[in-house]
C-alpha atoms as a PDB file:
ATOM      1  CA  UNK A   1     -69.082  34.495 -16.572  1.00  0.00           C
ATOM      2  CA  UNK A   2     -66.044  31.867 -17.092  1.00  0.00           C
ATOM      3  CA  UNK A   3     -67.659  29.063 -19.633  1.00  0.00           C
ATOM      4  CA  UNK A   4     -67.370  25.569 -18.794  1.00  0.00           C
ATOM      5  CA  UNK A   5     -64.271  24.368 -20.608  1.00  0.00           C
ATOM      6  CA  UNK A   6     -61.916  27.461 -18.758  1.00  0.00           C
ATOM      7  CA  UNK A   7     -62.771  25.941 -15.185  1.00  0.00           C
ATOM      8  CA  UNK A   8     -62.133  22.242 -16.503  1.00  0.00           C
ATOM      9  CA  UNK A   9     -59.387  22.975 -18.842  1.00  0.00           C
ATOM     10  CA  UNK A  10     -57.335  19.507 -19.638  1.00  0.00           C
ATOM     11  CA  UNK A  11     -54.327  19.104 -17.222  1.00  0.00           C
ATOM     12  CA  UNK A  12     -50.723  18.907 -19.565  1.00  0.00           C
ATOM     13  CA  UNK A  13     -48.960  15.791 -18.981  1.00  0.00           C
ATOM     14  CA  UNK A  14     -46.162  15.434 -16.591  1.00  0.00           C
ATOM     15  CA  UNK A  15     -42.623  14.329 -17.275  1.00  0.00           C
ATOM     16  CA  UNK A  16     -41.281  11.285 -16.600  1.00  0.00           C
ATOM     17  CA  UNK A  17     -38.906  11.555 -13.675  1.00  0.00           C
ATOM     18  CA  UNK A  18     -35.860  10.581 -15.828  1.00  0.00           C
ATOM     19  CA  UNK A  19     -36.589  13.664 -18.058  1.00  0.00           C
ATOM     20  CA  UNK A  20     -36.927  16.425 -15.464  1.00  0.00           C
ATOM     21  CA  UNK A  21     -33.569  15.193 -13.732  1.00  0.00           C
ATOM     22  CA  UNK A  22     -30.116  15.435 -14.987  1.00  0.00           C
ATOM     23  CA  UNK A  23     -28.173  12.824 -15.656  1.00  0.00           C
ATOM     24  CA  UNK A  24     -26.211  11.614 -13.291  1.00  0.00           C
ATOM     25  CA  UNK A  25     -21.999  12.335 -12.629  1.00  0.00           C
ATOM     26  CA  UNK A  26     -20.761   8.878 -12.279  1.00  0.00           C
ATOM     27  CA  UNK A  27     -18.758   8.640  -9.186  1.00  0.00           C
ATOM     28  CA  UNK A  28     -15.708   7.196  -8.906  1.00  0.00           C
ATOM     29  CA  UNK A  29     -13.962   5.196  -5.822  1.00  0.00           C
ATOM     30  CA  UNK A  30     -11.639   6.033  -4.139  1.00  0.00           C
ATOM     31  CA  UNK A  31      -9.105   3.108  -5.776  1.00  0.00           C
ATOM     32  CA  UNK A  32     -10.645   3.428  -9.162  1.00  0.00           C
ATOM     33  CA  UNK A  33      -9.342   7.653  -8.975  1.00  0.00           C
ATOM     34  CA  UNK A  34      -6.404   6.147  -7.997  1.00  0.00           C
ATOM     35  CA  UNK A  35      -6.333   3.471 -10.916  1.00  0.00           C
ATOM     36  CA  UNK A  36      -7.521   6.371 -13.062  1.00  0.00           C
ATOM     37  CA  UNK A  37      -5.001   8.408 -12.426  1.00  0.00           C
ATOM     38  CA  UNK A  38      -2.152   5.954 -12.883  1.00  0.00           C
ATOM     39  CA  UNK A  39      -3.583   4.980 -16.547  1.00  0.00           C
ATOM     40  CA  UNK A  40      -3.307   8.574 -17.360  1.00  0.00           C
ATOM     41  CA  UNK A  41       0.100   9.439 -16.215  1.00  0.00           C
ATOM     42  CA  UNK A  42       2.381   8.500 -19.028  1.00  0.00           C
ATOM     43  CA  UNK A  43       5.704   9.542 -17.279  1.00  0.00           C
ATOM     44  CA  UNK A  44       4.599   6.988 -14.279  1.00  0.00           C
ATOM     45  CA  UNK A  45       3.369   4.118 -16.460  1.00  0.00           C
ATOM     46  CA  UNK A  46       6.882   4.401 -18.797  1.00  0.00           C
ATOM     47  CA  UNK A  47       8.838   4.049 -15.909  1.00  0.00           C
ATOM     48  CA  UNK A  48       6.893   1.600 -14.593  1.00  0.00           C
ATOM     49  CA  UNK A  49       7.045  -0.674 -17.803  1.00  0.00           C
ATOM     50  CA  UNK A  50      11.143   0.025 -17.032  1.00  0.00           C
ATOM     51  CA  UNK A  51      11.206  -1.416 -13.630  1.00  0.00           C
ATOM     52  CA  UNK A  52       9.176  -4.319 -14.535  1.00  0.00           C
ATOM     53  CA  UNK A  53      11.581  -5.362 -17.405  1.00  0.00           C
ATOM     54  CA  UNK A  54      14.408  -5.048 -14.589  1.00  0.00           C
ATOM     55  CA  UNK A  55      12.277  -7.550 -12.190  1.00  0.00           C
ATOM     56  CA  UNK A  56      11.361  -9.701 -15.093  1.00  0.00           C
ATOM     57  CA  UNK A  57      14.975  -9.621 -16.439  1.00  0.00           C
ATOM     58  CA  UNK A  58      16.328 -10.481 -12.799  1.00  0.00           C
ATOM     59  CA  UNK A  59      13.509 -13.543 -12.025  1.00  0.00           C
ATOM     60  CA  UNK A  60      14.500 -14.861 -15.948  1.00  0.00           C
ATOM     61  CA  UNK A  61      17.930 -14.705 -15.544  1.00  0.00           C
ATOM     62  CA  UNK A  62      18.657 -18.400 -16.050  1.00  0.00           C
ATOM     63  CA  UNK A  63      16.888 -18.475 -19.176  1.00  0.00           C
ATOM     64  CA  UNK A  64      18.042 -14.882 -21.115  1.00  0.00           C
ATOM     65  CA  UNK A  65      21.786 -14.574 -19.556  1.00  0.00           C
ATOM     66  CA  UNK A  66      24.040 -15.956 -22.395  1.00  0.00           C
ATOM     67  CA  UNK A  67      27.208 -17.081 -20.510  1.00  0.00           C
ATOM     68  CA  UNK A  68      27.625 -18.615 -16.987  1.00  0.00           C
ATOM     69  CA  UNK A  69      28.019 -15.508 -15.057  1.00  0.00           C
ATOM     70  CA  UNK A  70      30.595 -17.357 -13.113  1.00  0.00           C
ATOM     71  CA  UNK A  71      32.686 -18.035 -15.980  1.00  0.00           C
ATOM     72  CA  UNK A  72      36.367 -16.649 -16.171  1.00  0.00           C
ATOM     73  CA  UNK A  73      38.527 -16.541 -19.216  1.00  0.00           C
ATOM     74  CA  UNK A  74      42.113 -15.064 -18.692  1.00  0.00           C
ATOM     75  CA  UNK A  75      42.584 -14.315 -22.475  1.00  0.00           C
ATOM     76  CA  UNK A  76      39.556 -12.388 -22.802  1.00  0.00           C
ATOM     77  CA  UNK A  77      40.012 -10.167 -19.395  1.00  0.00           C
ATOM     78  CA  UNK A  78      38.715  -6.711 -19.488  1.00  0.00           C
ATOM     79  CA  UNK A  79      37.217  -6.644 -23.448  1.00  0.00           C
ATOM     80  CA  UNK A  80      35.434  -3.737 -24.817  1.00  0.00           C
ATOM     81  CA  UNK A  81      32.017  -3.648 -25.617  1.00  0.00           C
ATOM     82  CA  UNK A  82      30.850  -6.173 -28.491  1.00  0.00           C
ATOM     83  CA  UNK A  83      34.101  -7.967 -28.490  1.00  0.00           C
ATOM     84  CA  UNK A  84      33.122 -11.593 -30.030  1.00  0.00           C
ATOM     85  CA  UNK A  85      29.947 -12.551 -28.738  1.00  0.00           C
ATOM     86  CA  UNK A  86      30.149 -10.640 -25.427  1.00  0.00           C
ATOM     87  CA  UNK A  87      27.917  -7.513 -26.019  1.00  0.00           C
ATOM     88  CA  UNK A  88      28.642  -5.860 -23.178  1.00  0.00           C
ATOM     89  CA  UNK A  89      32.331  -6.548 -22.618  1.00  0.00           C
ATOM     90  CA  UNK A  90      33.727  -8.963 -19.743  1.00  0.00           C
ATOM     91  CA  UNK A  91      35.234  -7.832 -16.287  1.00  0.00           C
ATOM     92  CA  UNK A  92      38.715  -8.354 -14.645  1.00  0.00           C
ATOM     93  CA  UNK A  93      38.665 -12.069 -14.905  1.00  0.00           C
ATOM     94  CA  UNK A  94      36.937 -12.318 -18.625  1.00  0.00           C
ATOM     95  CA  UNK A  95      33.231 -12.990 -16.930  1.00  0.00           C
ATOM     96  CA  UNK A  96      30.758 -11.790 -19.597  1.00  0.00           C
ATOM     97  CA  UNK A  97      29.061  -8.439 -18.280  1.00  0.00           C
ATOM     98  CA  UNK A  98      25.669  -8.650 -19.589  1.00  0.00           C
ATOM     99  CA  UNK A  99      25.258 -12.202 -17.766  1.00  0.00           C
ATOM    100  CA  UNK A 100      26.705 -10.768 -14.321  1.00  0.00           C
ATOM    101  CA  UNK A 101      24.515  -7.372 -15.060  1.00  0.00           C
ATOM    102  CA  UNK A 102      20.843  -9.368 -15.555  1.00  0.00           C
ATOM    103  CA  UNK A 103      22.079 -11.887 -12.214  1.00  0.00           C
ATOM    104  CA  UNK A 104      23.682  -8.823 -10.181  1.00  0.00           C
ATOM    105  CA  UNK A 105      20.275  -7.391 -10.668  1.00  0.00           C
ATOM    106  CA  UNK A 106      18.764 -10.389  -8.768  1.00  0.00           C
ATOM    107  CA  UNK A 107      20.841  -9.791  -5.677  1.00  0.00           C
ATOM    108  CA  UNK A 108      20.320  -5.407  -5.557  1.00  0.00           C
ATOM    109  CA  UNK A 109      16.703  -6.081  -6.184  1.00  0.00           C
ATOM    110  CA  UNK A 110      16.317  -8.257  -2.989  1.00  0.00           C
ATOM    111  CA  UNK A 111      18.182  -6.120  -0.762  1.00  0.00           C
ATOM    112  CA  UNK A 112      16.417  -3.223  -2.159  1.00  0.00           C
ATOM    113  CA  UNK A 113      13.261  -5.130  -1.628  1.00  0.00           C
ATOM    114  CA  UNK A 114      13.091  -7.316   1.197  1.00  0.00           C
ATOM    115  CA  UNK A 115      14.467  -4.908   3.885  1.00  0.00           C
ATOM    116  CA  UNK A 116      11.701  -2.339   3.016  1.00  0.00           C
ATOM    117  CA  UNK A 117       8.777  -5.203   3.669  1.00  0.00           C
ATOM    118  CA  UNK A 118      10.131  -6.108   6.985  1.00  0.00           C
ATOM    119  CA  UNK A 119      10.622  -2.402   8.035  1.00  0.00           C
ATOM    120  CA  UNK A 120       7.691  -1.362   7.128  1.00  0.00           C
ATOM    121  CA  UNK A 121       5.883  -4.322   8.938  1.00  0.00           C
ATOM    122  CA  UNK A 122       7.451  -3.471  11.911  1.00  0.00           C
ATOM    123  CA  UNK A 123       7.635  -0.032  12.174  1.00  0.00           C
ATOM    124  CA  UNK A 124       4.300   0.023  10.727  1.00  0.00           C
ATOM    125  CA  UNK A 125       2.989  -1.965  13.816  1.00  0.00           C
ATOM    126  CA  UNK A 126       5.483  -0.108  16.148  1.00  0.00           C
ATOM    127  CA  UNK A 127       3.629   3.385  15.018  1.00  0.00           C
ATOM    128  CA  UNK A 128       0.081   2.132  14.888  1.00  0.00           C
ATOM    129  CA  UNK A 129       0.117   0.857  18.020  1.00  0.00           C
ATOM    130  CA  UNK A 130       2.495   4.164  19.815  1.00  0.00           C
ATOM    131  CA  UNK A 131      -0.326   6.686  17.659  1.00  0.00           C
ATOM    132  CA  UNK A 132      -3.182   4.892  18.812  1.00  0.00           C
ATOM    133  CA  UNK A 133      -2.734   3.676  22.584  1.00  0.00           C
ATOM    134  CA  UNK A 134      -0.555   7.073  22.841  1.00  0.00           C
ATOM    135  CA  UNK A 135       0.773   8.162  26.181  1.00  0.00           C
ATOM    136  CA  UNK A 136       3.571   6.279  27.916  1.00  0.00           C
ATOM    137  CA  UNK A 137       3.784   3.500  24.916  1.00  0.00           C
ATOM    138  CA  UNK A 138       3.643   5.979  22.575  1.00  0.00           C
ATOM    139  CA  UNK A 139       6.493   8.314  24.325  1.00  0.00           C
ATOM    140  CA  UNK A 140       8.838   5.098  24.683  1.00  0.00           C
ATOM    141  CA  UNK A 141       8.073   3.816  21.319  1.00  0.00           C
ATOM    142  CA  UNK A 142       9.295   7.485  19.741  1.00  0.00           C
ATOM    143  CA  UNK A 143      11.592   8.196  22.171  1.00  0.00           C
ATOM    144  CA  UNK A 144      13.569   4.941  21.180  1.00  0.00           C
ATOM    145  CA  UNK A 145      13.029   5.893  17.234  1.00  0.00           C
ATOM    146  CA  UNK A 146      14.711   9.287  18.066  1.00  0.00           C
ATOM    147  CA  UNK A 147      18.010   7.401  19.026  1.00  0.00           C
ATOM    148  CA  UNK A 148      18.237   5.899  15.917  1.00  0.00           C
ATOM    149  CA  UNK A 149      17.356   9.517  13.957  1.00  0.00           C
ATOM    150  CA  UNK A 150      21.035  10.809  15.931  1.00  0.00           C
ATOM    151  CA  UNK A 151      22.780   8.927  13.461  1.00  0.00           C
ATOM    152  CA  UNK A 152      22.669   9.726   9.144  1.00  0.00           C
ATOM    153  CA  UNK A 153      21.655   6.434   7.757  1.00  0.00           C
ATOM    154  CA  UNK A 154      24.264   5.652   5.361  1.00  0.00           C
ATOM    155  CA  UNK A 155      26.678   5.817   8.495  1.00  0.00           C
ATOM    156  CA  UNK A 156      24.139   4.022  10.381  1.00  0.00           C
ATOM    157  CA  UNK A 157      23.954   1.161   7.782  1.00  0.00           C
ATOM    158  CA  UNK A 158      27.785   0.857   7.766  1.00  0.00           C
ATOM    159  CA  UNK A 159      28.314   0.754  11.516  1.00  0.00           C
ATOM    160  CA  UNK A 160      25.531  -1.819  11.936  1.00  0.00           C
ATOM    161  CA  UNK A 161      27.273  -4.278   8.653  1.00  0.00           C
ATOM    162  CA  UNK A 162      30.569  -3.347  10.012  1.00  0.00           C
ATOM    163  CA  UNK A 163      29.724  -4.840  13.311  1.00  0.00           C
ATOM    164  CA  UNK A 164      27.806  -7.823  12.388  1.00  0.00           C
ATOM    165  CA  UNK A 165      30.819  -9.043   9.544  1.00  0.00           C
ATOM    166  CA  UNK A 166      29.391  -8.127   6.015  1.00  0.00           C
ATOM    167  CA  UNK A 167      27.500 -10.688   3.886  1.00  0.00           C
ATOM    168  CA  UNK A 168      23.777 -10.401   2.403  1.00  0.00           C
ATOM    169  CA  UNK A 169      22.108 -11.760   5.595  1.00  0.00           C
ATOM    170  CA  UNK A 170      23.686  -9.066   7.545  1.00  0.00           C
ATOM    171  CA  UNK A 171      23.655  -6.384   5.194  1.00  0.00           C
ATOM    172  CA  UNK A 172      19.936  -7.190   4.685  1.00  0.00           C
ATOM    173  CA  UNK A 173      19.445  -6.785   8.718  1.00  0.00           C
ATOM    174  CA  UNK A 174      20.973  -3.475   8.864  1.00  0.00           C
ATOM    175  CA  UNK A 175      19.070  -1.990   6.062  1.00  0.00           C
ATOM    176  CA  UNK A 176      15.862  -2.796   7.829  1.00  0.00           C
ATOM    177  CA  UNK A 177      17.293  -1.087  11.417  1.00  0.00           C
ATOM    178  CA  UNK A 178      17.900   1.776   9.144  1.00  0.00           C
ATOM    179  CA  UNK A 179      14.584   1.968   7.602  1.00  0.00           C
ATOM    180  CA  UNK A 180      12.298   0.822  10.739  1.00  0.00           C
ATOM    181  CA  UNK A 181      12.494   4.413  12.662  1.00  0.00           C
ATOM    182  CA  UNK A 182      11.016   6.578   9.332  1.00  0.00           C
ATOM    183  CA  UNK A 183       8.655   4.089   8.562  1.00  0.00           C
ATOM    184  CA  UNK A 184       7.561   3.928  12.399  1.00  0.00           C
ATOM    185  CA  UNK A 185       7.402   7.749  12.607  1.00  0.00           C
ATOM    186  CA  UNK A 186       4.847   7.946   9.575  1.00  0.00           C
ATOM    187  CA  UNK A 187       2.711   5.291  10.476  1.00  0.00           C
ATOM    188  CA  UNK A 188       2.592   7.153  14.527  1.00  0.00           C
ATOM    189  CA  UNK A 189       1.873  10.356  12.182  1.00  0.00           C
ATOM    190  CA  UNK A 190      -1.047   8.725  10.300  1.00  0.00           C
ATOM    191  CA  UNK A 191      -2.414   7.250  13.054  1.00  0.00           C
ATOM    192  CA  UNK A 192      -2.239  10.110  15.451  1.00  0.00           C
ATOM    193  CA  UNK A 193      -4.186  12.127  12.629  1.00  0.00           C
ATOM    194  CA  UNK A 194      -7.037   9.385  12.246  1.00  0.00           C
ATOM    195  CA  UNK A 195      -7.423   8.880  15.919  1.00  0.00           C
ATOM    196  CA  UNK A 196      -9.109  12.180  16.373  1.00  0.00           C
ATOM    197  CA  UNK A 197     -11.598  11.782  13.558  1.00  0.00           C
ATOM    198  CA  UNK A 198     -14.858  11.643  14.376  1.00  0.00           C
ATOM    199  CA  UNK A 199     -15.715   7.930  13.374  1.00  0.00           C
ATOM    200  CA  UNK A 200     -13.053   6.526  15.532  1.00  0.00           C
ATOM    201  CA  UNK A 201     -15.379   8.182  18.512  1.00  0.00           C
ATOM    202  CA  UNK A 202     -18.211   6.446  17.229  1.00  0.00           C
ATOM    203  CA  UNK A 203     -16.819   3.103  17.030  1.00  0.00           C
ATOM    204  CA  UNK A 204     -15.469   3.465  20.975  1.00  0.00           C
ATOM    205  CA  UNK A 205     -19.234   4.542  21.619  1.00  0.00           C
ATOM    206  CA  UNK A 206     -20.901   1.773  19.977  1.00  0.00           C
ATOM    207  CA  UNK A 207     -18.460  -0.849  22.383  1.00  0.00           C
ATOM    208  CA  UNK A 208     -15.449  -1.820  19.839  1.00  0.00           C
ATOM    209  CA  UNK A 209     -12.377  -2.882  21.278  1.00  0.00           C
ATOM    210  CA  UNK A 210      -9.088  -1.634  20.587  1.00  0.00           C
ATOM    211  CA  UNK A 211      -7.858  -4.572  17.824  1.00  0.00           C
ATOM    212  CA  UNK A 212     -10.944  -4.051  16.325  1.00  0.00           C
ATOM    213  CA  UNK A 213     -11.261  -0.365  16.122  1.00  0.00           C
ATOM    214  CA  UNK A 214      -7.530  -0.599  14.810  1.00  0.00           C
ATOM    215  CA  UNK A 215      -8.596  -3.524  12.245  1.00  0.00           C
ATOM    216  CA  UNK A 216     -11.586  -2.141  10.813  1.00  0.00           C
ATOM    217  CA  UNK A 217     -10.779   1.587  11.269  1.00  0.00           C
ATOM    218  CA  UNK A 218      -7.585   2.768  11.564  1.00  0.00           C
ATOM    219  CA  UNK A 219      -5.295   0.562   9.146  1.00  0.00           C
ATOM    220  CA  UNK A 220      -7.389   1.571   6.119  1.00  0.00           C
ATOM    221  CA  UNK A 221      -6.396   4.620   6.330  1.00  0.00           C
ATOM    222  CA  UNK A 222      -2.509   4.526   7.701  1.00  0.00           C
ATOM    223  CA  UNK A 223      -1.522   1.492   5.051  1.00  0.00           C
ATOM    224  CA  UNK A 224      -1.566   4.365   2.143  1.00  0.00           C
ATOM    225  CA  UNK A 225       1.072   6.923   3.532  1.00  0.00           C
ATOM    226  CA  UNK A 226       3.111   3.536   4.342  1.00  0.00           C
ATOM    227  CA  UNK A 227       2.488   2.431   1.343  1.00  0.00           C
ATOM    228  CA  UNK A 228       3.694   5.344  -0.431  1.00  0.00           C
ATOM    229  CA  UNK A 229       6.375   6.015   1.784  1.00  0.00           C
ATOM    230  CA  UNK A 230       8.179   2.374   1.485  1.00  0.00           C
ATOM    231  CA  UNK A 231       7.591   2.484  -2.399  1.00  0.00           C
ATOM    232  CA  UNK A 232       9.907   5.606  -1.888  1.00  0.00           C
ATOM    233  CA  UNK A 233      12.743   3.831   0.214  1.00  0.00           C
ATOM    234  CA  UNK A 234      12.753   0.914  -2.312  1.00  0.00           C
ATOM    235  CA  UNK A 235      15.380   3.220  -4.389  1.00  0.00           C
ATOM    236  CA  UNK A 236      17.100   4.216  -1.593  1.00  0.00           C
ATOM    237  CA  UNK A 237      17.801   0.787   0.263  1.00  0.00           C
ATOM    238  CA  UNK A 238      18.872  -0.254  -3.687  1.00  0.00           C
ATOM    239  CA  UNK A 239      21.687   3.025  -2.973  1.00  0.00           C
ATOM    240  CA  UNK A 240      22.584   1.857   0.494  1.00  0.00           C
ATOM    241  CA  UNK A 241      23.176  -1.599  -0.251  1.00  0.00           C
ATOM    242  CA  UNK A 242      24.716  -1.337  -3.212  1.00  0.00           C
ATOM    243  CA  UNK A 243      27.602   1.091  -1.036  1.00  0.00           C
ATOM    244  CA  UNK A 244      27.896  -2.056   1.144  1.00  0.00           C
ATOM    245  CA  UNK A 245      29.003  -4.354  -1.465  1.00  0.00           C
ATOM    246  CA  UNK A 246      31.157  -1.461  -2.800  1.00  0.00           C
ATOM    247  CA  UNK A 247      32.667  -1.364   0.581  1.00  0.00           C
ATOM    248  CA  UNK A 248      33.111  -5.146   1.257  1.00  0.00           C
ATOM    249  CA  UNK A 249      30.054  -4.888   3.584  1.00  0.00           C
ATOM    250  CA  UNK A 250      27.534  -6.595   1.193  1.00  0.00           C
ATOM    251  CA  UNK A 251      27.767  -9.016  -1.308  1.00  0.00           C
ATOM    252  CA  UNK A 252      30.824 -11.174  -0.805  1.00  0.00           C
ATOM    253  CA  UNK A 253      32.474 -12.554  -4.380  1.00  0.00           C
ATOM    254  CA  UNK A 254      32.261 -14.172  -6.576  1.00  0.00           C
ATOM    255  CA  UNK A 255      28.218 -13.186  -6.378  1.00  0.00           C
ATOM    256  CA  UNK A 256      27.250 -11.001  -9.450  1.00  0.00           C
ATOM    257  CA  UNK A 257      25.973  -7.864  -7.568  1.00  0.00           C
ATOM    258  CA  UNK A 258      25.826  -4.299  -9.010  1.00  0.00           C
ATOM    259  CA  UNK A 259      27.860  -2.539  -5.952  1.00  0.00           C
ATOM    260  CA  UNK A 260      30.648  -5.342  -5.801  1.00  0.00           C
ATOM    261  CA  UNK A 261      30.653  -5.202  -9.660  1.00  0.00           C
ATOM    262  CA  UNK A 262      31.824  -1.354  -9.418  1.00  0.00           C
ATOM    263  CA  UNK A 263      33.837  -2.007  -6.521  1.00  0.00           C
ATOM    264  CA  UNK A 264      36.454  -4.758  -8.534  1.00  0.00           C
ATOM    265  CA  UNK A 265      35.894  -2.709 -11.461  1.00  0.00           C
ATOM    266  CA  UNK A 266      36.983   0.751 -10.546  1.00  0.00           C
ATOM    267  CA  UNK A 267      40.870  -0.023 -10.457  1.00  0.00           C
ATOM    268  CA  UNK A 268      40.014  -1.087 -14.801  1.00  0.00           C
ATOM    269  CA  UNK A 269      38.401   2.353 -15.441  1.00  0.00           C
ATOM    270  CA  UNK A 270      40.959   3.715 -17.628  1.00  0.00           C
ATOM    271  CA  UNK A 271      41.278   0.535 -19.449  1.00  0.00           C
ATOM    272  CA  UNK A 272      37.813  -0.297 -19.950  1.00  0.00           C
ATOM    273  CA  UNK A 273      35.860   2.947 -19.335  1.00  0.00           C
ATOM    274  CA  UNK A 274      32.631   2.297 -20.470  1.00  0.00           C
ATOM    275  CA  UNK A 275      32.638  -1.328 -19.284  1.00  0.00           C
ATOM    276  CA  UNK A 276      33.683  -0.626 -15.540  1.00  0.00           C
ATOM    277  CA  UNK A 277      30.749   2.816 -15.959  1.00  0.00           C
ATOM    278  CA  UNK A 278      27.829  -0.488 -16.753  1.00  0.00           C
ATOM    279  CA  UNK A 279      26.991  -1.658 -13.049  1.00  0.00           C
ATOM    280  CA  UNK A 280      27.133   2.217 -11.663  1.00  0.00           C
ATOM    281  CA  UNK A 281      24.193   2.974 -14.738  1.00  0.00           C
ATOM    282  CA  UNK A 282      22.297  -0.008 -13.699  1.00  0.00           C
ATOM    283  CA  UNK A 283      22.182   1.383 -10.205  1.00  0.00           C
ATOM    284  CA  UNK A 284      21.594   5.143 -11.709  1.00  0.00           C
ATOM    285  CA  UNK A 285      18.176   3.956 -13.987  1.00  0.00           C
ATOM    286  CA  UNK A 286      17.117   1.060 -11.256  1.00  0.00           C
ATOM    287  CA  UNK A 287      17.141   3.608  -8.322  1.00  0.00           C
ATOM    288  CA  UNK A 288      15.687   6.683 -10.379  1.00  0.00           C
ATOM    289  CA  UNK A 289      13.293   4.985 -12.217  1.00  0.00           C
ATOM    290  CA  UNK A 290      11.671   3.479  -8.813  1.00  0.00           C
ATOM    291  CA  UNK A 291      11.914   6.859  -7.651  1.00  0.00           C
ATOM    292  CA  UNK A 292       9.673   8.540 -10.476  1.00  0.00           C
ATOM    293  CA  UNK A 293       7.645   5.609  -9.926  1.00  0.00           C
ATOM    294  CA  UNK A 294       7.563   6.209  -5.959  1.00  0.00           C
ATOM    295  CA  UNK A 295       6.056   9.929  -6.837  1.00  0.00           C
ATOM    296  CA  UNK A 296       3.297   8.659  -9.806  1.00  0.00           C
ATOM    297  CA  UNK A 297       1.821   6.695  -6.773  1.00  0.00           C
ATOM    298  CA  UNK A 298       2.037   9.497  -4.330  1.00  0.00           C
ATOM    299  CA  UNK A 299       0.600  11.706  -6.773  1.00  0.00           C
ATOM    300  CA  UNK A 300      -2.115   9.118  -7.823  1.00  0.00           C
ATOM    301  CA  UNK A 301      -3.567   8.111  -4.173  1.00  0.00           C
ATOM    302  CA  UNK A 302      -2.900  11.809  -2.720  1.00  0.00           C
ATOM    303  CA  UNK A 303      -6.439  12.642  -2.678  1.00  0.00           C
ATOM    304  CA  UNK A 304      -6.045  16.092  -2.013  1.00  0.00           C
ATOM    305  CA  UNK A 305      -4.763  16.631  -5.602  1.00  0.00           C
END
């Protein structure tokens, strides 16, 4: 027979709660991943630091340009670099390079720019709405984006200038003709894709309207392949316009811009080699470093990856 103290043995304490679990994985968001991912991409943030300079350098360029950009000097026409106090050489009427470089910035960075918002805005709307409503909107909406797709865009861009007489107002207008049709195809895309997810349904059951449903719902999660894809067409558009003012369809003189620049500096290259080679490498680091920049955000908010 069992004594006493076996049958009323004394009970071991319990552990607290925050013993017996595990600690807990901190959870990120879905902007701080992205965030997270951007502070840890060195190639992405260098670049990044490289087109900021260019912006800063552009919006300061009354303050850090050291000559009057429109400044000629017939004695000190087409000058090698560091010749007196010009560090970058002068151009074909002795302008000072380095001035007309930081101000020609100013100009390539808004048509770069600028033509990108408005396309996006528009075909942005033009493809949320055609993906969402769908059927006959959606067909005549695409149908009319196809037209423009018949055409390369660079030939596109030149016929539409061309036609409407040069200038920056006019190049600026047929940049964003070029760019609305891709920008309205990926927002249809997007939208098409998010339509059939199962929340949408939910929000139709519950009694949401249309605007709302495409409000609360659907631009969430459209505005981030837009996003990515118009931070990708900021280097092209830079490309594009830049061959306007090189072809008298841009940028009329004597405006500092980096395609006009080449253009009245090609005839000098054997003179001045290096000199009339400074606008074409603006262009070359501009465009590629908002191109590297343009795939550290892709990478960063692709959420697959």
């Amino acid at each position: 027979m069992s004594s006493m103290s076996d049958i009323a043995a004394p009970a071991q304490p319990l552990d607290t709660f925050e013993e017996q679990a595990a600690p807990a994985t901190r959870v990120r968001g879905y902007w701080q991943s992205v965030f997270y991912r951007l502070r840890h991409d060195p190639v992405t943030l260098a670049f990044g630091v490289i087109v900021l300079l260019i912006v800063l350098a552009a919006i300061c360029a009354p303050l850090i340009a050291p000559f009057d950009p429109y400044k000629e000097s017939i004695v000190g026409r087409l000058k090698p670099l560091g010749w007196h106090d010009h560090l970058l050489g002068t151009d074909e009427l002795g302008r000072d390079m380095l001035s007309r470089l930081i101000y020609g910035g100013r100009v390539s960075l808004l048509m770069g720019v600028v033509p990108v918002l408005i396309a996006s805005f528009i075909g942005g709307l033009l493809g949320v709405l055609g993906g969402f409503v769908g059927g006959r909107l959606n067909t005549a909406i695409m149908r009319t984006m196809d037209v423009f797709y018949a055409f390369p865009s660079v030939l596109l861009a030149v016929a539409i200038a061309g036609a409407m007489g040069g200038g920056i107002g006019n190049g600026m207008v047929a940049l964003t003709l070029v760019f609305i049709p891709p920008m309205c195809r990926v927002a249809e895309t997007a939208t098409t894709q998010v339509r059939a997810l199962d929340f949408i349904e939910a929000a139709r059951a519950s009694g949401a309207g249309t605007l709302t449903i495409i409000r609360y719902h659907v631009l969430g999660n459209v505005l981030g392949p837009v996003f990515i894809y118009a931070s990708s067409l900021v280097s092209v558009s830079i490309l594009l316009a830049s061959g306007l003012s090189f072809l008298g369809l841009g940028v009329r003189p004597p405006m500092p811009d980096w395609g006009l620049m080449l253009s009245t500096l090609r005839q000098s290259i054997y003179v001045v080699p290096f000199v009339c080679a400074l606008p074409g490498l603006a262009i070359f680091v501009t465009s590629i470093c908002c191109n590297l920049v343009s795939d550290g955000l892709r990478a960063a908010m692709d959420v697959r990856m």
